[in-house]
PDB file of N, CA and C in Angstrom:
ATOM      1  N   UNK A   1      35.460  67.348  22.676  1.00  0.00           N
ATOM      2  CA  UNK A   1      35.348  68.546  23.501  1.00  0.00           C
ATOM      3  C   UNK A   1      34.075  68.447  24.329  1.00  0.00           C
ATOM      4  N   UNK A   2      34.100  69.479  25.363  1.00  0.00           N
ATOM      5  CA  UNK A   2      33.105  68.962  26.204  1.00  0.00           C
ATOM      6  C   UNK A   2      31.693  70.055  25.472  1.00  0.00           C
ATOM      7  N   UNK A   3      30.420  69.995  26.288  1.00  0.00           N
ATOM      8  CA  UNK A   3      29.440  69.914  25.957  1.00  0.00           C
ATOM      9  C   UNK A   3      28.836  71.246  26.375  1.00  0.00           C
ATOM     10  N   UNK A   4      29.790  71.562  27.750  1.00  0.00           N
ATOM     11  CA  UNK A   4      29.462  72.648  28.648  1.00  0.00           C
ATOM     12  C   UNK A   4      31.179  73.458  28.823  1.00  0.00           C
ATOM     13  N   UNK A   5      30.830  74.446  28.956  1.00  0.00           N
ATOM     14  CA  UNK A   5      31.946  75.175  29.935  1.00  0.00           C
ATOM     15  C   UNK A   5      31.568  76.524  30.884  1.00  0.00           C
ATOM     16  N   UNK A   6      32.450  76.506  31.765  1.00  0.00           N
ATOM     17  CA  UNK A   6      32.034  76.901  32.837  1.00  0.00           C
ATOM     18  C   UNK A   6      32.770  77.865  33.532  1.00  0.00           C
ATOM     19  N   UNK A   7      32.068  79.444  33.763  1.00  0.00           N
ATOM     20  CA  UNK A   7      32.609  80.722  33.979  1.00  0.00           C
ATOM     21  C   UNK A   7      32.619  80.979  35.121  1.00  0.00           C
ATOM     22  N   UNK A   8      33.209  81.335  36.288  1.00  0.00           N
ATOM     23  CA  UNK A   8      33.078  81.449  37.191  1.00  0.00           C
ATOM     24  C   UNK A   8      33.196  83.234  37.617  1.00  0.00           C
ATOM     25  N   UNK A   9      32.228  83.768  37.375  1.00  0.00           N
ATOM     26  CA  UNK A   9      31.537  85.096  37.669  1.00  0.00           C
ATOM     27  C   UNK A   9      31.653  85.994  39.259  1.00  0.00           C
ATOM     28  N   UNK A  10      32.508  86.618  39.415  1.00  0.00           N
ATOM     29  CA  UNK A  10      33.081  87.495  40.647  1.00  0.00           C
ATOM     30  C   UNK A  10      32.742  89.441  40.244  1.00  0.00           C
ATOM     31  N   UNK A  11      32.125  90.057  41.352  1.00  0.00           N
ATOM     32  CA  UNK A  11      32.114  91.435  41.216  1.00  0.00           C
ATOM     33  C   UNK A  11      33.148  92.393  41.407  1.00  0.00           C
ATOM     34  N   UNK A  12      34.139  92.467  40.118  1.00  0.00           N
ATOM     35  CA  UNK A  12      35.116  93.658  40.736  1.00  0.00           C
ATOM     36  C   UNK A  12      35.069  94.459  42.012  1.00  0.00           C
ATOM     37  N   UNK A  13      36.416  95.181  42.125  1.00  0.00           N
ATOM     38  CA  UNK A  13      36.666  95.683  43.167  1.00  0.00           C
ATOM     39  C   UNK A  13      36.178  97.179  42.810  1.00  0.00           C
ATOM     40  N   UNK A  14      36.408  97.386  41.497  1.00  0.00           N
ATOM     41  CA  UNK A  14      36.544  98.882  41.016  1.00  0.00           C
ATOM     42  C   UNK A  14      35.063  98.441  40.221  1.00  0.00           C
ATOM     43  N   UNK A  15      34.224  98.058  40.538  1.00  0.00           N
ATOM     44  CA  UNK A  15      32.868  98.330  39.601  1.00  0.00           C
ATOM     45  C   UNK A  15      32.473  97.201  38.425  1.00  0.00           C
ATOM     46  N   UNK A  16      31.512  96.522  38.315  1.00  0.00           N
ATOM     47  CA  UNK A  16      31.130  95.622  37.124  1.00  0.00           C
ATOM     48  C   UNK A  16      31.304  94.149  37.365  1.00  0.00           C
ATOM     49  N   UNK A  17      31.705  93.605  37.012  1.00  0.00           N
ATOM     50  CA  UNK A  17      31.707  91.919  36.686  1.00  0.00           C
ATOM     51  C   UNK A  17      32.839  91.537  36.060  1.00  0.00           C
ATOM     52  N   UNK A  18      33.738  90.334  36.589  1.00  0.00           N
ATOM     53  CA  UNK A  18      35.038  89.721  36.025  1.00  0.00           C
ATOM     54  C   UNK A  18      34.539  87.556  35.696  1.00  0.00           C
ATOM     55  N   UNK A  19      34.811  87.657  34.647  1.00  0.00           N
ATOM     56  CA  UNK A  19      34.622  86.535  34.299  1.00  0.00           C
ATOM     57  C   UNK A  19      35.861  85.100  33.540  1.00  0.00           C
ATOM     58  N   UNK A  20      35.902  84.621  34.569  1.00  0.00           N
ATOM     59  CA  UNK A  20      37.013  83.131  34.007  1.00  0.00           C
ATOM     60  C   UNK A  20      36.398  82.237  33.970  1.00  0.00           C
ATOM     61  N   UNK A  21      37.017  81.226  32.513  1.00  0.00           N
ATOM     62  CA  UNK A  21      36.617  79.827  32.320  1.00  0.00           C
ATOM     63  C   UNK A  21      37.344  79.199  33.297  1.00  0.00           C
ATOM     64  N   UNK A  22      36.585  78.236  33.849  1.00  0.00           N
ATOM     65  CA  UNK A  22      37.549  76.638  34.501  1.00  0.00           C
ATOM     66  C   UNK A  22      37.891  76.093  33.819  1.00  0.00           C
ATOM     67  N   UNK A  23      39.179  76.026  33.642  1.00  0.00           N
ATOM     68  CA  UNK A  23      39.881  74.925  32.836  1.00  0.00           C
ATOM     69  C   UNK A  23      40.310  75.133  31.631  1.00  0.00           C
ATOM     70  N   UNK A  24      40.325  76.598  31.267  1.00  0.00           N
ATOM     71  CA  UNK A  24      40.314  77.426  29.813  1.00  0.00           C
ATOM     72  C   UNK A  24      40.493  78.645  30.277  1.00  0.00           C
ATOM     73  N   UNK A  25      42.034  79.056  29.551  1.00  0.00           N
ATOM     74  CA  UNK A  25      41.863  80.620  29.216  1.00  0.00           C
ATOM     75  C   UNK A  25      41.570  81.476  28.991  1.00  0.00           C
ATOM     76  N   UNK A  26      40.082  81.572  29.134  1.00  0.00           N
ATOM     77  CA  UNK A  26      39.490  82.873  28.923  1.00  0.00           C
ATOM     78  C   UNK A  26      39.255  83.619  30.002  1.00  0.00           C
ATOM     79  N   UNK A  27      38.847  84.635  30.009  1.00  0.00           N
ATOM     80  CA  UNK A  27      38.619  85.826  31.005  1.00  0.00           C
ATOM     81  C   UNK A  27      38.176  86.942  30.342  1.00  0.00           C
ATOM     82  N   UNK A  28      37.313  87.511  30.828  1.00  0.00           N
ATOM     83  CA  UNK A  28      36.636  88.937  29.951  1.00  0.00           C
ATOM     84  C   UNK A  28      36.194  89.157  31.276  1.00  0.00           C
ATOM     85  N   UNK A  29      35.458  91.401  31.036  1.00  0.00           N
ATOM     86  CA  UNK A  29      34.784  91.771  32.168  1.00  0.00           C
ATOM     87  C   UNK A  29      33.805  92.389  31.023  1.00  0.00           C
ATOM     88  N   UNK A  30      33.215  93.118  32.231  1.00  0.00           N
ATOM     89  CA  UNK A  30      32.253  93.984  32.069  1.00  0.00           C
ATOM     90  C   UNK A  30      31.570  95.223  32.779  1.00  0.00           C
ATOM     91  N   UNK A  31      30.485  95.827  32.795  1.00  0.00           N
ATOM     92  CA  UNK A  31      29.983  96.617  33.752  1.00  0.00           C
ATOM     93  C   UNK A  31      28.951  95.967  34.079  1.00  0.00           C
ATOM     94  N   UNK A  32      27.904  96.084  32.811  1.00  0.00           N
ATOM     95  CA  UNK A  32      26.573  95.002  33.356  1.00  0.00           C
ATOM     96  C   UNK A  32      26.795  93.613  33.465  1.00  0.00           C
ATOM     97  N   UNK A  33      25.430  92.852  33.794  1.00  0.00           N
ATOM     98  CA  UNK A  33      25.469  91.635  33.500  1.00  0.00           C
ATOM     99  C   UNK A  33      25.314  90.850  32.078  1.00  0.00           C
ATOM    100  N   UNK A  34      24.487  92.160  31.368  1.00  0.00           N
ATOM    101  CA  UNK A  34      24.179  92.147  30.177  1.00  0.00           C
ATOM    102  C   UNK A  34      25.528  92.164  29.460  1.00  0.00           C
ATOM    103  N   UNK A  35      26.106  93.101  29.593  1.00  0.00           N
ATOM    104  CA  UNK A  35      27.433  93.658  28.462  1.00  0.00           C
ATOM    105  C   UNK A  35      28.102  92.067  29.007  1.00  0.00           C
ATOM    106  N   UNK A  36      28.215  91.730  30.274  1.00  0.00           N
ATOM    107  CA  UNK A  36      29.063  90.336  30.469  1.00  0.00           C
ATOM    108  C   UNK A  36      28.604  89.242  29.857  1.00  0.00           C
ATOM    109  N   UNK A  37      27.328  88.695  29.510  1.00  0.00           N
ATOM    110  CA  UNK A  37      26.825  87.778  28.964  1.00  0.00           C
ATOM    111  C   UNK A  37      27.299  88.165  27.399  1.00  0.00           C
ATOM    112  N   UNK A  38      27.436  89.026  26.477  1.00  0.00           N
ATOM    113  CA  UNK A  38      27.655  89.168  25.227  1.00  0.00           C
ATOM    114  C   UNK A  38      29.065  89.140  25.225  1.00  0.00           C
ATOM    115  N   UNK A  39      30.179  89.489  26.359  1.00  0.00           N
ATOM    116  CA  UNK A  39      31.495  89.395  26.339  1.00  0.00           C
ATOM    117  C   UNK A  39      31.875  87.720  26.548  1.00  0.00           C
ATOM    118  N   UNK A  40      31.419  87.099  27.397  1.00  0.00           N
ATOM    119  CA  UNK A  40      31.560  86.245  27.573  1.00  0.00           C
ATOM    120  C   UNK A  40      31.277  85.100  26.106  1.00  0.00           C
ATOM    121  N   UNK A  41      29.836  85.117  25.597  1.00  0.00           N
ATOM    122  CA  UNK A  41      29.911  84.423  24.461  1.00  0.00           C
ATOM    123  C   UNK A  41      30.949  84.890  23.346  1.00  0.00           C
ATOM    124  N   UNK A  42      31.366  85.932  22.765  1.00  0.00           N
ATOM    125  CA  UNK A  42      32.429  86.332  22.227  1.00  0.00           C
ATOM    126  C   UNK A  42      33.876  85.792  22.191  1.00  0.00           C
ATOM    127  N   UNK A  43      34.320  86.085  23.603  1.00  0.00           N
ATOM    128  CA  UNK A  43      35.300  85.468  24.351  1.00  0.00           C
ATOM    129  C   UNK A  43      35.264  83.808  23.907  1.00  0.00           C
ATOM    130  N   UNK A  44      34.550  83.079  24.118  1.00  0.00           N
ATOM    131  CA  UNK A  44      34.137  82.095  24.295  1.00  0.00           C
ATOM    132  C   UNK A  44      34.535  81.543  21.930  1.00  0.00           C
ATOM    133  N   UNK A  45      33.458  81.914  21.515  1.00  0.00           N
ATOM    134  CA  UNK A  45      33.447  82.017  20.118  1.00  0.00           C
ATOM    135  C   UNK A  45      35.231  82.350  19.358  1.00  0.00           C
ATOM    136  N   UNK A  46      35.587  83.186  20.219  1.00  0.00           N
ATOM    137  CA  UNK A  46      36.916  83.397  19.694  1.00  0.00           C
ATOM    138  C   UNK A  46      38.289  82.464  20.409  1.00  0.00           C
ATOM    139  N   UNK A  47      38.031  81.949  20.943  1.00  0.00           N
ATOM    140  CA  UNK A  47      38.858  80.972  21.956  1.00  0.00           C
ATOM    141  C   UNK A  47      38.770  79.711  20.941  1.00  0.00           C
ATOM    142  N   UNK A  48      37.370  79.312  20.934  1.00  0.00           N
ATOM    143  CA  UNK A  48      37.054  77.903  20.040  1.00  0.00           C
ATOM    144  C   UNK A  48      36.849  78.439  18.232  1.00  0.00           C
ATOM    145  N   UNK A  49      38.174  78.179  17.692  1.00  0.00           N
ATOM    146  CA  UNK A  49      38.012  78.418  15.937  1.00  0.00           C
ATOM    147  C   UNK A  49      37.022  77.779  15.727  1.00  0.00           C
ATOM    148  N   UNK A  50      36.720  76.750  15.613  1.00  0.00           N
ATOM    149  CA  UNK A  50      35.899  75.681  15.001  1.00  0.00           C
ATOM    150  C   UNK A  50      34.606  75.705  15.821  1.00  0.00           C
ATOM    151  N   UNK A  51      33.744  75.723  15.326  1.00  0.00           N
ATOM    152  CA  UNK A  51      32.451  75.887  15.882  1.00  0.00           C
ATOM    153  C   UNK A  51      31.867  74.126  16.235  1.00  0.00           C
ATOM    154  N   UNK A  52      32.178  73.593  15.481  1.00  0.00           N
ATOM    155  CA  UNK A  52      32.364  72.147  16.129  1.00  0.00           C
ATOM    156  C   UNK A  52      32.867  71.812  17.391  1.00  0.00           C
ATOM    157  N   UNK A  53      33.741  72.252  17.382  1.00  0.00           N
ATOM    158  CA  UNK A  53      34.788  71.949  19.176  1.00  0.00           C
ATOM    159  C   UNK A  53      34.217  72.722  20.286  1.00  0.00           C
ATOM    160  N   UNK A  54      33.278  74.146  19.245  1.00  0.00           N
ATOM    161  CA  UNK A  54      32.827  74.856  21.014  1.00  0.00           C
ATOM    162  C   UNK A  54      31.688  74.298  21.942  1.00  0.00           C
ATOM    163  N   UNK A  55      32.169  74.660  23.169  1.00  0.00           N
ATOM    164  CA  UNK A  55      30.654  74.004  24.035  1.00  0.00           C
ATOM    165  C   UNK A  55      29.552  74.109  23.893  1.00  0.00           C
ATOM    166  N   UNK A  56      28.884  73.568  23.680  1.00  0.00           N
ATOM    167  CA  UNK A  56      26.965  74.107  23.507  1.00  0.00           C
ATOM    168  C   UNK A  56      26.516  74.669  24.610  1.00  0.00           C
ATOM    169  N   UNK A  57      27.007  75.121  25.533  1.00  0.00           N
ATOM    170  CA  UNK A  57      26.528  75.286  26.719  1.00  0.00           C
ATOM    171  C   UNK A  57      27.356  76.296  27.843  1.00  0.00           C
ATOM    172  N   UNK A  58      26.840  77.412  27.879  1.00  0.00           N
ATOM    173  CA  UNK A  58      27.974  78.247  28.551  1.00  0.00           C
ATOM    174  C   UNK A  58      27.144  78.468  30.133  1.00  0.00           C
ATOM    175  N   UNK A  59      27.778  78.018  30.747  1.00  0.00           N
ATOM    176  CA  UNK A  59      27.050  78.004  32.510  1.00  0.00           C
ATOM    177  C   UNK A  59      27.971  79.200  33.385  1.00  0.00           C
ATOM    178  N   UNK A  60      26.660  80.219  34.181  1.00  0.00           N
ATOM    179  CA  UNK A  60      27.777  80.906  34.462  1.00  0.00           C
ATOM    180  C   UNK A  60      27.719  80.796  35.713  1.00  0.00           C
ATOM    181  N   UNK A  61      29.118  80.698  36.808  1.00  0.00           N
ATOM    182  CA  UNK A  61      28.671  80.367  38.333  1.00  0.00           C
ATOM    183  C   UNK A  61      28.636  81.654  39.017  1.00  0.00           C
ATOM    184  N   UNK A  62      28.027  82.323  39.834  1.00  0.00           N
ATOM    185  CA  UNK A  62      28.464  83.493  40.009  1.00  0.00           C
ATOM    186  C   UNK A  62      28.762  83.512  42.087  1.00  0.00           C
ATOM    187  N   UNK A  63      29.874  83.966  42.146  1.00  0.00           N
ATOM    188  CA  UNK A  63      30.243  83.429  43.535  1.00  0.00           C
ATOM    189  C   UNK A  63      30.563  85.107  44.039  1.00  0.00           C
ATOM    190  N   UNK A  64      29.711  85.366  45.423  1.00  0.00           N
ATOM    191  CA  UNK A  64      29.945  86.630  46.361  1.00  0.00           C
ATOM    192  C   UNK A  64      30.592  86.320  47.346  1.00  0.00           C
ATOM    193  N   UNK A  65      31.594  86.841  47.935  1.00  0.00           N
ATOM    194  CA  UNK A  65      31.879  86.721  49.219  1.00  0.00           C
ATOM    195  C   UNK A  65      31.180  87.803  50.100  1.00  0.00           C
ATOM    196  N   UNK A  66      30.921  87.263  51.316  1.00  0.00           N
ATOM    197  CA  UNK A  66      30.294  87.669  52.511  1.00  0.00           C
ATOM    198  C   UNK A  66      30.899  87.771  53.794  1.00  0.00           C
ATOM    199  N   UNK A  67      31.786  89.212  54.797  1.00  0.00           N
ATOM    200  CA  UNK A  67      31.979  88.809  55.620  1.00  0.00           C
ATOM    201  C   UNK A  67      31.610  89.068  56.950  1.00  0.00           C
ATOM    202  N   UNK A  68      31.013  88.434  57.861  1.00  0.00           N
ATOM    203  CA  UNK A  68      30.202  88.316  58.453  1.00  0.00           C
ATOM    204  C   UNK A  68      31.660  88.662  59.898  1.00  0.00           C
ATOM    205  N   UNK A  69      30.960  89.468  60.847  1.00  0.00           N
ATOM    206  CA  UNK A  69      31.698  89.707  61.789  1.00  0.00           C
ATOM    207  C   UNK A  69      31.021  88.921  63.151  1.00  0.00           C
ATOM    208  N   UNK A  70      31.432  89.309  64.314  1.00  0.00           N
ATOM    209  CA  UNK A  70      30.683  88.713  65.702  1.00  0.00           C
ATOM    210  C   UNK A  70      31.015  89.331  66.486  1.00  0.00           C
TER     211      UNK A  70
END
């Protein structure tokens, strides 16, 4: 199993933070960033039974869109 895995972090439409693994089924939200960082390891902990197989390393990407007019 790998070493890292990797969340890719978007701001709801309706308020808070939505969070998916790449390459793994997980997904959790939140309101804060805080409540998302403790959902996310959870999420994460309960996905991988074996504490052996889980990633050591939870990276979170966090991507805004911006749209810029002219």
């Amino acid at each position: 199993m790998s070493s890292e895995i990797i969340f890719q972090v978007t701001e709801a439409d309706e308020g808070g933070y939505v969070a998916s693994a790449l390459g793994h089924g997980i997904h959790t939200q939140a309101q804060t960033l805080d409540e998302l960082r403790a959902m996310v390891r959870d999420a994460v902990a309960c996905y991988f039974d074996d504490p052996e197989t889980a990633p050591k390393l939870i990276r979170l990407h966090f991507v805004r869109d911006e749209i810029l007019t002219v």
